[in-house]
PDB file of N, CA and C in Angstrom:
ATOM      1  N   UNK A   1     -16.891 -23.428  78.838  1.00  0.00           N
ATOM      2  CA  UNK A   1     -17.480 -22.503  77.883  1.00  0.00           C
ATOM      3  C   UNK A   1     -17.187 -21.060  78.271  1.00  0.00           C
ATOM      4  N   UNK A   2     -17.292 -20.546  79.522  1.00  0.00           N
ATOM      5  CA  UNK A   2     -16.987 -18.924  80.078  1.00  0.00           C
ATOM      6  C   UNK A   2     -15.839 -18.906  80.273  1.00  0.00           C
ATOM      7  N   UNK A   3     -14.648 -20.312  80.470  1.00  0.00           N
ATOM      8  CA  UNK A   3     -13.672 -19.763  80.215  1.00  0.00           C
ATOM      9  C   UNK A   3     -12.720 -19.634  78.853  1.00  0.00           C
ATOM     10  N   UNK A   4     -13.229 -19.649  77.972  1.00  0.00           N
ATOM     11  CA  UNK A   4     -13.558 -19.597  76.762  1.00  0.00           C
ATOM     12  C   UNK A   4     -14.093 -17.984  76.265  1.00  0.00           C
ATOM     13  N   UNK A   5     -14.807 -16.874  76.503  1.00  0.00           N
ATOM     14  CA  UNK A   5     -15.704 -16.112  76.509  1.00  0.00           C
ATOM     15  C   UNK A   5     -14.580 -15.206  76.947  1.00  0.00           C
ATOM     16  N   UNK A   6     -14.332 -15.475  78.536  1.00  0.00           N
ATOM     17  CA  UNK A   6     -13.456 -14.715  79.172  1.00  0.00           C
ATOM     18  C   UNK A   6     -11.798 -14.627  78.494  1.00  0.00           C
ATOM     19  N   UNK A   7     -11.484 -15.171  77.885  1.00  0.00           N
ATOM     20  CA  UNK A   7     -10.064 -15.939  77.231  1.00  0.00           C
ATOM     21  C   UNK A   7     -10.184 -14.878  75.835  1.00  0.00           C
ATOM     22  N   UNK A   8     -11.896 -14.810  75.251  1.00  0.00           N
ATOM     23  CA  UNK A   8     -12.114 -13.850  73.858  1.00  0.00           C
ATOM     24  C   UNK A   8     -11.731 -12.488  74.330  1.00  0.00           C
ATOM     25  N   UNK A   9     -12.438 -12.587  75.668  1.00  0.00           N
ATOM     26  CA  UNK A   9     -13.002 -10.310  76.311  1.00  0.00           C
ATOM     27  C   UNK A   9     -11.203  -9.808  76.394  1.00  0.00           C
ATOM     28  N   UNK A  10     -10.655 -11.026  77.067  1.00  0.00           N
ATOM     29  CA  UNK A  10      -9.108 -10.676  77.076  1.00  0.00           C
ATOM     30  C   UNK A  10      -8.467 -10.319  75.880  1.00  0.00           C
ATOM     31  N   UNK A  11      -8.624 -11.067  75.221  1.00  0.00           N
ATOM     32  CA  UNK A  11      -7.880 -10.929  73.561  1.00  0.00           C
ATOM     33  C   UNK A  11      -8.675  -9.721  72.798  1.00  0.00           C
ATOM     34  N   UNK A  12     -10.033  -9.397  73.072  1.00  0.00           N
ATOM     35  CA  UNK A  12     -10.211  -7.933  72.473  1.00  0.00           C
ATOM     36  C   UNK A  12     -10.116  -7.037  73.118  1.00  0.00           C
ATOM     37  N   UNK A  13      -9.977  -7.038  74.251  1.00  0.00           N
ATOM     38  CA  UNK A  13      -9.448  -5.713  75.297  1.00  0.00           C
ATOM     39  C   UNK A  13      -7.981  -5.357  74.882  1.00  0.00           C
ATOM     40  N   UNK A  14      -7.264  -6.736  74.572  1.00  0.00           N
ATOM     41  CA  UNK A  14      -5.573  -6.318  73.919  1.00  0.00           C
ATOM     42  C   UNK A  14      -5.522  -6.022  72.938  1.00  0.00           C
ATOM     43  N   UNK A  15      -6.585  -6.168  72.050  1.00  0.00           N
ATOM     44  CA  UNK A  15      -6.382  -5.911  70.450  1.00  0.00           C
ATOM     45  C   UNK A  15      -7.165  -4.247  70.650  1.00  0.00           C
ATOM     46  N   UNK A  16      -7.939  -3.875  71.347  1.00  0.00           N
ATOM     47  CA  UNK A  16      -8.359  -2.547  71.203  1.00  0.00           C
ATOM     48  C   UNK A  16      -7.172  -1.500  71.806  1.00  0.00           C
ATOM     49  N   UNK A  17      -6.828  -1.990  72.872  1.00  0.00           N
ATOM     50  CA  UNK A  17      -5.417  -1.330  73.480  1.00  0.00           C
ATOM     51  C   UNK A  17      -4.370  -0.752  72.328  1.00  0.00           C
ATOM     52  N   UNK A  18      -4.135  -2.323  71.338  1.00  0.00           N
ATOM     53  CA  UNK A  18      -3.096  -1.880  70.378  1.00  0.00           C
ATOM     54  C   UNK A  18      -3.907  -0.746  69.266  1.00  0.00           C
ATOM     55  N   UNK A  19      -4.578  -1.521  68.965  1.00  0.00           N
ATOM     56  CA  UNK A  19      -5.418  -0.342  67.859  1.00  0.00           C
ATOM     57  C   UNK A  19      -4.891   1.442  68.266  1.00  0.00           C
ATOM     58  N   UNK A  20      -5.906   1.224  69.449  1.00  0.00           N
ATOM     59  CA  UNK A  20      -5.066   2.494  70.137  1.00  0.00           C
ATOM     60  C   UNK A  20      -4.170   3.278  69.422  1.00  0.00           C
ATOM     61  N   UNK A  21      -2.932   2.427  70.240  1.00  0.00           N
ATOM     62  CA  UNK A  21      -1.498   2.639  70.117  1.00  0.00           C
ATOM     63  C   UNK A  21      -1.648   2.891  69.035  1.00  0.00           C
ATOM     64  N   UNK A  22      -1.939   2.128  67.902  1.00  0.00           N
ATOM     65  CA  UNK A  22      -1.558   2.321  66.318  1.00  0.00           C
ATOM     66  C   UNK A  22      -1.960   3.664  65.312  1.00  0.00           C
ATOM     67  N   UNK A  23      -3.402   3.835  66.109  1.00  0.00           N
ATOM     68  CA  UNK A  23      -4.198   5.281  65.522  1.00  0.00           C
ATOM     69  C   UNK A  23      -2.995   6.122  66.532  1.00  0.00           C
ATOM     70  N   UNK A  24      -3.165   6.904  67.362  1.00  0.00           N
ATOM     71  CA  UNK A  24      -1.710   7.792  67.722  1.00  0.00           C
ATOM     72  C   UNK A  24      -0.612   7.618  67.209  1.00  0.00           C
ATOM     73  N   UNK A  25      -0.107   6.298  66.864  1.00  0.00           N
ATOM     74  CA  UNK A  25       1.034   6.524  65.862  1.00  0.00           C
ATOM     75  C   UNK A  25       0.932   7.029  64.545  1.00  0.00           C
ATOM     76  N   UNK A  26      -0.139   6.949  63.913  1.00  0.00           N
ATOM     77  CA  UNK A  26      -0.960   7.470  62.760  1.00  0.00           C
ATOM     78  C   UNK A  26      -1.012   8.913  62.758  1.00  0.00           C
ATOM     79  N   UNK A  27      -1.342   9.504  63.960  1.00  0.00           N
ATOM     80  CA  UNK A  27      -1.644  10.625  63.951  1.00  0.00           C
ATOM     81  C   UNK A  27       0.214  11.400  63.536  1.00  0.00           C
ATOM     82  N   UNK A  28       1.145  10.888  64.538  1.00  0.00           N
ATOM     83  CA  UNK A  28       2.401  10.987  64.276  1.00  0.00           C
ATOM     84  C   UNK A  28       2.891  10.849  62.682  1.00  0.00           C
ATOM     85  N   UNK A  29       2.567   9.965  62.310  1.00  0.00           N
ATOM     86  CA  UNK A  29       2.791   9.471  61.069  1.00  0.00           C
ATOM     87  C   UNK A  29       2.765  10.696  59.949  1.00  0.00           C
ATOM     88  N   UNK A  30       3.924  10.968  58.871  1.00  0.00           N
ATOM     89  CA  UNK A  30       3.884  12.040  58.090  1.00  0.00           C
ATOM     90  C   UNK A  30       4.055  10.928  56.751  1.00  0.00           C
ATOM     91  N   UNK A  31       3.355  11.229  55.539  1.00  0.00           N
ATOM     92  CA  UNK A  31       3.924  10.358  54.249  1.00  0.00           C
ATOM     93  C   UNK A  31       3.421  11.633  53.391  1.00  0.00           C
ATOM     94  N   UNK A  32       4.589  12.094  52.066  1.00  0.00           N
ATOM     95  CA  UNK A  32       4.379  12.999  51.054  1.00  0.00           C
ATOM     96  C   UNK A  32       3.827  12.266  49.951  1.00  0.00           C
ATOM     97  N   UNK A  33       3.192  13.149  48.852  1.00  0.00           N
ATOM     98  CA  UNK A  33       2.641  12.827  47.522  1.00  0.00           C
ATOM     99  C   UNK A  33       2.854  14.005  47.027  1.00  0.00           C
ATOM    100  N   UNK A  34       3.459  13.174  45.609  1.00  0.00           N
ATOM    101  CA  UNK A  34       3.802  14.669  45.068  1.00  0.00           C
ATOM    102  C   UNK A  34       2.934  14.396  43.577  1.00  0.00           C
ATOM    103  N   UNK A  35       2.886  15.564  42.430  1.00  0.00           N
ATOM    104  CA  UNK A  35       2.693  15.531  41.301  1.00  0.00           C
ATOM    105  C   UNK A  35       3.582  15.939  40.395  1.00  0.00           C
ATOM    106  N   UNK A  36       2.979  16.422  39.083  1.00  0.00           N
ATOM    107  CA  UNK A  36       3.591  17.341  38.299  1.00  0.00           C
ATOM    108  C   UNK A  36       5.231  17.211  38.194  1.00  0.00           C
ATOM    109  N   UNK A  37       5.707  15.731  38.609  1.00  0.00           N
ATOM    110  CA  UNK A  37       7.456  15.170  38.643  1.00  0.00           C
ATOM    111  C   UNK A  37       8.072  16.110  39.766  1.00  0.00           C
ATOM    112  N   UNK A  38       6.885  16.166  40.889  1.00  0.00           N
ATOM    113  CA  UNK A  38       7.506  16.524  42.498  1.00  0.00           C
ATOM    114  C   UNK A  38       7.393  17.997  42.455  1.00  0.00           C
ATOM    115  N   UNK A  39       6.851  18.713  41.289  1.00  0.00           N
ATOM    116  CA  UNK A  39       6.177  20.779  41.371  1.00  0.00           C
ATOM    117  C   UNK A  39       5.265  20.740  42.024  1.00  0.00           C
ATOM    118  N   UNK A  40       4.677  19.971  42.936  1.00  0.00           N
ATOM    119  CA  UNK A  40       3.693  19.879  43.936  1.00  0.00           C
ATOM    120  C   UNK A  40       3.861  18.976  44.905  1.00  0.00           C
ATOM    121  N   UNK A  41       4.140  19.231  46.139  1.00  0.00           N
ATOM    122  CA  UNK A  41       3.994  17.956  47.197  1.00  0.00           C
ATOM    123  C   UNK A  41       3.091  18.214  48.189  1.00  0.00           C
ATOM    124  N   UNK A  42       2.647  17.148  48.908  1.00  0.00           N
ATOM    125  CA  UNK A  42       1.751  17.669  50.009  1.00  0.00           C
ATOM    126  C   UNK A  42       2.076  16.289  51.133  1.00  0.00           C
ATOM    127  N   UNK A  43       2.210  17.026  52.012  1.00  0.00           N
ATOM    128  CA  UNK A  43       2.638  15.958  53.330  1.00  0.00           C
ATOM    129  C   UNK A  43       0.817  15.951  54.245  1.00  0.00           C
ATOM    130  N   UNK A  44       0.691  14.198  54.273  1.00  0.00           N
ATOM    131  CA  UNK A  44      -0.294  14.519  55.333  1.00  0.00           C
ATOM    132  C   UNK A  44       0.235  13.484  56.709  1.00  0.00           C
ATOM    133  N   UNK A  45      -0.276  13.584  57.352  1.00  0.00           N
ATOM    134  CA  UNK A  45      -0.334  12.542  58.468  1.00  0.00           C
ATOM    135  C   UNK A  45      -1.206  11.085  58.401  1.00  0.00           C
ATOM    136  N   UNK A  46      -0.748  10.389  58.823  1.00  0.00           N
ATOM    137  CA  UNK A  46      -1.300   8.802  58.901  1.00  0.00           C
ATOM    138  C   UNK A  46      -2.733   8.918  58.696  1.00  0.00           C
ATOM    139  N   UNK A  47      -3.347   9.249  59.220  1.00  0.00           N
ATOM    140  CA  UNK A  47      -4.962   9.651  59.734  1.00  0.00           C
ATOM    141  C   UNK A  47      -5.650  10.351  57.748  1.00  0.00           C
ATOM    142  N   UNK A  48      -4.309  11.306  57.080  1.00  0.00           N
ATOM    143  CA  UNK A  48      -5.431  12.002  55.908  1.00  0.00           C
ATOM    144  C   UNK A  48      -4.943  13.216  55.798  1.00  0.00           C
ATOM    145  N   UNK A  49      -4.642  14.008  57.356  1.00  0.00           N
ATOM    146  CA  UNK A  49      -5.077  15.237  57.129  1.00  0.00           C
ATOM    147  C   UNK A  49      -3.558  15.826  57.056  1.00  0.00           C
ATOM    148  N   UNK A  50      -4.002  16.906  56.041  1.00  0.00           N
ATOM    149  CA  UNK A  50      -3.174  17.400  55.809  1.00  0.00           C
ATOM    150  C   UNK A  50      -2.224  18.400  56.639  1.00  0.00           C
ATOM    151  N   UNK A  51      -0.435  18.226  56.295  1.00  0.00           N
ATOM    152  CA  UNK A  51      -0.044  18.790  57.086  1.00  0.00           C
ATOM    153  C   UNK A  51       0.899  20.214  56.794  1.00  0.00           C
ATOM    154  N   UNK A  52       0.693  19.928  55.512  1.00  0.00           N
ATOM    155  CA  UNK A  52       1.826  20.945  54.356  1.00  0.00           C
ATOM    156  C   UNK A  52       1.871  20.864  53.207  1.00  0.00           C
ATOM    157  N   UNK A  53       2.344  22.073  52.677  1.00  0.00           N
ATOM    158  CA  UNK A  53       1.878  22.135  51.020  1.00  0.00           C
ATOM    159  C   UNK A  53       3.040  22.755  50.498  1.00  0.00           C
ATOM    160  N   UNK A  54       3.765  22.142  49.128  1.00  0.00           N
ATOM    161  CA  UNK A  54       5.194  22.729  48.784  1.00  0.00           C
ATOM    162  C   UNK A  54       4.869  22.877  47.202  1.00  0.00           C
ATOM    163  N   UNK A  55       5.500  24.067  46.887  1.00  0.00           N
ATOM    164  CA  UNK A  55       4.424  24.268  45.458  1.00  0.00           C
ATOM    165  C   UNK A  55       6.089  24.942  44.972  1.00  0.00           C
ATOM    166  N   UNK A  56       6.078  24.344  43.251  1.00  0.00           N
ATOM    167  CA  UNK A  56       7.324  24.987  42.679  1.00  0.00           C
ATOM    168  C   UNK A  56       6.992  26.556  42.242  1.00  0.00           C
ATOM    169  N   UNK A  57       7.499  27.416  42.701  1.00  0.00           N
ATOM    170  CA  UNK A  57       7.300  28.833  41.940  1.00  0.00           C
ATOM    171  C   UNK A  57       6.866  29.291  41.258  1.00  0.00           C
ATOM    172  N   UNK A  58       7.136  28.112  39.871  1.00  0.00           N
ATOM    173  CA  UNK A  58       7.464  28.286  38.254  1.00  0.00           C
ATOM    174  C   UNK A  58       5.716  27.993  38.518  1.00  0.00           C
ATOM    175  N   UNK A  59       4.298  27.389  39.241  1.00  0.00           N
ATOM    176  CA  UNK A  59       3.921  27.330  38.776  1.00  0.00           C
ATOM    177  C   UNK A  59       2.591  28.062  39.839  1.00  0.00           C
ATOM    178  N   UNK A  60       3.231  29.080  39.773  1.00  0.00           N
ATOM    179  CA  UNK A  60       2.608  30.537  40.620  1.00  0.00           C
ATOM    180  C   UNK A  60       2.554  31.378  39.571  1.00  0.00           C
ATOM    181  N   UNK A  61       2.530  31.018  38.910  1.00  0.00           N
ATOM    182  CA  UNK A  61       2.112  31.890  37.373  1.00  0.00           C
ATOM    183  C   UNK A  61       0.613  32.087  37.339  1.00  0.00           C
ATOM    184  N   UNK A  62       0.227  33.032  37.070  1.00  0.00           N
ATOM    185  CA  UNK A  62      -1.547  33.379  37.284  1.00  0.00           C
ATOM    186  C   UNK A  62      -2.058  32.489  35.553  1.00  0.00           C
ATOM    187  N   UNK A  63      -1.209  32.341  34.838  1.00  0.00           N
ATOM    188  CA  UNK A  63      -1.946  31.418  33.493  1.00  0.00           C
ATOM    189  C   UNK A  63      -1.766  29.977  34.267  1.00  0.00           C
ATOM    190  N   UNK A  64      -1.052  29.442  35.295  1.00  0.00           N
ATOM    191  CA  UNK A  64      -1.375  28.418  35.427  1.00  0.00           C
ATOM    192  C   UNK A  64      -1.888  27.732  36.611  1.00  0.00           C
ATOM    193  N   UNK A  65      -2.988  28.537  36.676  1.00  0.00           N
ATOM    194  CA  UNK A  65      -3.512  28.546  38.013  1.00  0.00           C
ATOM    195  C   UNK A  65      -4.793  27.301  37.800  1.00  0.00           C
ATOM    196  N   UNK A  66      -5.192  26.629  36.749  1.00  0.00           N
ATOM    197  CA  UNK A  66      -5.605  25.617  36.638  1.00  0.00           C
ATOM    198  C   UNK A  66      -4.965  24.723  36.648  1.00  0.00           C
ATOM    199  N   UNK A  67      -3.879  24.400  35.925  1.00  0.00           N
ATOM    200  CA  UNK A  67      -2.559  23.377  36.355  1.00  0.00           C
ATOM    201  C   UNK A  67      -2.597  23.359  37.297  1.00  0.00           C
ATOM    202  N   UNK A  68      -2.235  24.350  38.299  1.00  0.00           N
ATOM    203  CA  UNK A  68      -2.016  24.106  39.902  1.00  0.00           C
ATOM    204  C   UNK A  68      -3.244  23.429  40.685  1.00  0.00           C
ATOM    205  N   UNK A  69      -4.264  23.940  39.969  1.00  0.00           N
ATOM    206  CA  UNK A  69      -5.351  23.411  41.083  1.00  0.00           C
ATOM    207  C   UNK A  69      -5.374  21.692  41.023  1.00  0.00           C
ATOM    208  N   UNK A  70      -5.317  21.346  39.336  1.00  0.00           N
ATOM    209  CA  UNK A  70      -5.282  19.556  39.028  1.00  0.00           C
ATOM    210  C   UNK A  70      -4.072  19.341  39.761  1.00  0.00           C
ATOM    211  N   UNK A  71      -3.157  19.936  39.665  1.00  0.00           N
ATOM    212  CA  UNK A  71      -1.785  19.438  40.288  1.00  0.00           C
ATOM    213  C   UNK A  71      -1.880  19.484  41.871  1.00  0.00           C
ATOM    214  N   UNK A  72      -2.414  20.245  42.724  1.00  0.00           N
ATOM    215  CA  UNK A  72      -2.852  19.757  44.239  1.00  0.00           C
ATOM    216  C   UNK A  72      -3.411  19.209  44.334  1.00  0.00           C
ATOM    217  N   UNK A  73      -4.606  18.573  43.700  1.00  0.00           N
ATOM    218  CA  UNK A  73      -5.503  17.630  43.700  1.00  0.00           C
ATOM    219  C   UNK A  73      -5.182  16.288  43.616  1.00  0.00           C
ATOM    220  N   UNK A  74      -4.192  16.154  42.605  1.00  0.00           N
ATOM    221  CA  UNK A  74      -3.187  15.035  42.938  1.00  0.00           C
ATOM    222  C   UNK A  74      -2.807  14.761  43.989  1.00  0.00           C
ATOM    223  N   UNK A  75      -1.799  15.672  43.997  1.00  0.00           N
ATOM    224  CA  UNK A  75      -1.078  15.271  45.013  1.00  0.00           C
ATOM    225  C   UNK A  75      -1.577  15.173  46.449  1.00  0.00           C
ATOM    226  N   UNK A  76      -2.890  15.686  47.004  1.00  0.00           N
ATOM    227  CA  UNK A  76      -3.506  15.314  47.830  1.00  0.00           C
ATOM    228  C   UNK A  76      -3.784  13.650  48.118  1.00  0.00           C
ATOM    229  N   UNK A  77      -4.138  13.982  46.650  1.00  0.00           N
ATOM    230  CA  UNK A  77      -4.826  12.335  46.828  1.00  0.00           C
ATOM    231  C   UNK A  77      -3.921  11.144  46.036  1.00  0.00           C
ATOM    232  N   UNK A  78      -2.690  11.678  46.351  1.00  0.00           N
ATOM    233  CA  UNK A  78      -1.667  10.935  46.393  1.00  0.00           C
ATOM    234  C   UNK A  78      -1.268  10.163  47.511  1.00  0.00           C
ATOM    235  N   UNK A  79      -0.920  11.296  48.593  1.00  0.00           N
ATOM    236  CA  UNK A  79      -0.836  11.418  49.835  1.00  0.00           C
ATOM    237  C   UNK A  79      -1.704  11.078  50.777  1.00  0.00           C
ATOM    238  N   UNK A  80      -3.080  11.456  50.546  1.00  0.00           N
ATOM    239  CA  UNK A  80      -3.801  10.469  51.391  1.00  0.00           C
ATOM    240  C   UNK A  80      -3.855   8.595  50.827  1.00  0.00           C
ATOM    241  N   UNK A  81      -3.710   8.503  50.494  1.00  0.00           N
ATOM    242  CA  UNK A  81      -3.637   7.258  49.699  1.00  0.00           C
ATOM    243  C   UNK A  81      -2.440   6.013  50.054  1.00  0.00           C
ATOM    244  N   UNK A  82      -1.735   7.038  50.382  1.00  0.00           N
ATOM    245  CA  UNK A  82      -0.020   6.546  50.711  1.00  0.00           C
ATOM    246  C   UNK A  82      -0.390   6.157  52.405  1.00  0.00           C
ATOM    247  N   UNK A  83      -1.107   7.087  53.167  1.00  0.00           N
ATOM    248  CA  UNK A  83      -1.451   7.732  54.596  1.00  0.00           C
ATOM    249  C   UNK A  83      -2.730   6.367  54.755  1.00  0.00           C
ATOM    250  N   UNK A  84      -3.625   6.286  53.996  1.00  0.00           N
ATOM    251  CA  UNK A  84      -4.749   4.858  54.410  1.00  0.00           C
ATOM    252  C   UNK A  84      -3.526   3.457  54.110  1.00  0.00           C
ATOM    253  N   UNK A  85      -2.490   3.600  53.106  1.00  0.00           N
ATOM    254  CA  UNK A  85      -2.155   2.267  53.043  1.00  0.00           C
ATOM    255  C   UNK A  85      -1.249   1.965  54.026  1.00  0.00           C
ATOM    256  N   UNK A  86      -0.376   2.959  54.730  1.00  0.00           N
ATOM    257  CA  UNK A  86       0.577   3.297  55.285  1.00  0.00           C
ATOM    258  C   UNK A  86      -0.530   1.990  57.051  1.00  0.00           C
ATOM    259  N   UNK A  87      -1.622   3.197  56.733  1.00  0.00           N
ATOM    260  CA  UNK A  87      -2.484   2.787  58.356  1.00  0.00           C
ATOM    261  C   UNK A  87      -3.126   1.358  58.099  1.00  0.00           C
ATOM    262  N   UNK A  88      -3.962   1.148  56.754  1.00  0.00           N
ATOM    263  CA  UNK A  88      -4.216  -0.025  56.543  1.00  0.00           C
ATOM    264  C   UNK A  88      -3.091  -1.534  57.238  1.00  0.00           C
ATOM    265  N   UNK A  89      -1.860  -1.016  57.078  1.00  0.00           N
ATOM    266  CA  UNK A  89      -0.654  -2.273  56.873  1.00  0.00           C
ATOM    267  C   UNK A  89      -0.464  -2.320  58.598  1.00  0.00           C
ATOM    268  N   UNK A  90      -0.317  -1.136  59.238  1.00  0.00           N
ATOM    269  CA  UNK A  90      -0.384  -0.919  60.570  1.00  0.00           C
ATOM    270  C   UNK A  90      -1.483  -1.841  61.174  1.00  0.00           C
ATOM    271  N   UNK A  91      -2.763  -1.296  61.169  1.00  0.00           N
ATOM    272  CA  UNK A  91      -3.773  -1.982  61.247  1.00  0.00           C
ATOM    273  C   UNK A  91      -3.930  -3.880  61.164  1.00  0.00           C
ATOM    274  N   UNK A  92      -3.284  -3.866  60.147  1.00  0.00           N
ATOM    275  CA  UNK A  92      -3.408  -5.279  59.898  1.00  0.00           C
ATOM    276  C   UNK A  92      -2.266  -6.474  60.998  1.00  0.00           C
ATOM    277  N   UNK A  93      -1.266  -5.015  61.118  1.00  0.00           N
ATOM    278  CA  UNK A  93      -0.038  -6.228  62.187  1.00  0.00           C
ATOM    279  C   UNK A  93      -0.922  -6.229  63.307  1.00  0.00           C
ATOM    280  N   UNK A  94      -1.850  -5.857  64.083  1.00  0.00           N
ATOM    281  CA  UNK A  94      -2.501  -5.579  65.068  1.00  0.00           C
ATOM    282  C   UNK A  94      -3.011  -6.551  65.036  1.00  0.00           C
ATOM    283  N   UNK A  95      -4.268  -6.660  64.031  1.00  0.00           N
ATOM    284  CA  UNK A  95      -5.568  -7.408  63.789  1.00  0.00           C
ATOM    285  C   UNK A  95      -4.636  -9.186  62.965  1.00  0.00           C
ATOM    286  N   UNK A  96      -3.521  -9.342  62.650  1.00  0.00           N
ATOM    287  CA  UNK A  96      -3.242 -10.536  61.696  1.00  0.00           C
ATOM    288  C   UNK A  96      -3.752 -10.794  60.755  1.00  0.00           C
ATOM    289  N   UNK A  97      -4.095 -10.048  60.498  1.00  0.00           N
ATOM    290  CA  UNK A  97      -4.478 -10.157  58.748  1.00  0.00           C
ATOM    291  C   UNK A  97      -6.169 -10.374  58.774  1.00  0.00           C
ATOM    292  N   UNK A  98      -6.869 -10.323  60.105  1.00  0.00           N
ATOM    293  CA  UNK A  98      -8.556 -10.509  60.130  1.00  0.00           C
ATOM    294  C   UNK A  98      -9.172  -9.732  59.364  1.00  0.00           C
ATOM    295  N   UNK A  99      -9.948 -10.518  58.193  1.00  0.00           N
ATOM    296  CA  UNK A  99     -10.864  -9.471  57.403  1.00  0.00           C
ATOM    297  C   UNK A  99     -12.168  -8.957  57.510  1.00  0.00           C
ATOM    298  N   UNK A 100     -12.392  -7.924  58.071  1.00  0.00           N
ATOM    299  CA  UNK A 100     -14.085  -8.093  58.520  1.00  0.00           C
ATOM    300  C   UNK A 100     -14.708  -7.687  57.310  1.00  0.00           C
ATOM    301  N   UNK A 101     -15.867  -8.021  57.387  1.00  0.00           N
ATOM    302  CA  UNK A 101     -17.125  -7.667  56.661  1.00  0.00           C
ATOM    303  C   UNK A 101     -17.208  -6.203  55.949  1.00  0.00           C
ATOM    304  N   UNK A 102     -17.560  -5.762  54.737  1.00  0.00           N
ATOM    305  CA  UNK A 102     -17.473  -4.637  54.072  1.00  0.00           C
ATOM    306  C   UNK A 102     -18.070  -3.823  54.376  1.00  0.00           C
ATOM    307  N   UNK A 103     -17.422  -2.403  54.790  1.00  0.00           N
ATOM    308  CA  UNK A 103     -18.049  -1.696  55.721  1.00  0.00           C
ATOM    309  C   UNK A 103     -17.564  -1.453  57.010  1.00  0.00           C
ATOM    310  N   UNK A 104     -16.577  -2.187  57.533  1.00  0.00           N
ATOM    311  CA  UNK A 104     -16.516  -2.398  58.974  1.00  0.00           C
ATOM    312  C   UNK A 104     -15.365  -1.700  59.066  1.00  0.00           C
ATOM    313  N   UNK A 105     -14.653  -1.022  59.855  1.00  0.00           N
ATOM    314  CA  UNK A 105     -13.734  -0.378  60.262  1.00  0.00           C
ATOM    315  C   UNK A 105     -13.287  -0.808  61.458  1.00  0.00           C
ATOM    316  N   UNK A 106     -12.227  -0.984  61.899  1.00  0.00           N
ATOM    317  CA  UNK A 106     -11.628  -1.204  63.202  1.00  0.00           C
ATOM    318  C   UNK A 106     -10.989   0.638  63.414  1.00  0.00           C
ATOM    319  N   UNK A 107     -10.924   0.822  64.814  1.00  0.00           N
ATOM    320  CA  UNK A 107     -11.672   0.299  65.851  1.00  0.00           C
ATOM    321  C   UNK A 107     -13.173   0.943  65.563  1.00  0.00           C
ATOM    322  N   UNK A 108     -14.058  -0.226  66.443  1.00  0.00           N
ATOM    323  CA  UNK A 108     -15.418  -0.002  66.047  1.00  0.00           C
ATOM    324  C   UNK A 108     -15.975   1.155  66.277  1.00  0.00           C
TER     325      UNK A 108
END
């Protein structure tokens, strides 16, 4: 039975190790989202956060300074979106496809 227990502590001490590894690669991790047919992009990192913002000229126009704002807003949340699925898929080669309970986040 404890060697059994001891055989689990091993296998989550290696699975937290990788996790690890995987969030720092995350952090590394760059994925863009763009809008407006690419007049807005925004690069974030694996993790969300943002790392850069590329805006077309044409729409530095002071009348379209509401366009621009819906149009970063997109593309933010384009980009983060790309950046959770990007880490989600990461995550999952780690874990094998284990689904926990709703709510639960690895690492704990």
């Amino acid at each position: 039975m404890f060697g059994n227990m001891g055989e689990m502590m091993k296998q989550a001490k290696k699975m937290q190790a990788m996790m690890a590894e995987v969030q720092e690669k995350m952090t590394l991790l760059e994925v863009e989202g763009s809008s407006g047919s690419g007049a807005v992009k925004v690069t974030v990192n694996g993790q969300g956060s943002i790392r850069g913002v590329k805006i077309d000229p044409s729409l530095l126009d002071p009348k379209e300074g509401e366009v621009l704002e819906d149009l970063l807003t997109a593309a933010i949340r384009d980009a983060q979106t790309k950046a959770e699925e990007a880490s989600a898929e990461a995550m999952n080669k780690v874990t094998g496809g284990l689904k926990l309970p709703g709510g639960m986040k690895l690492p704990f």
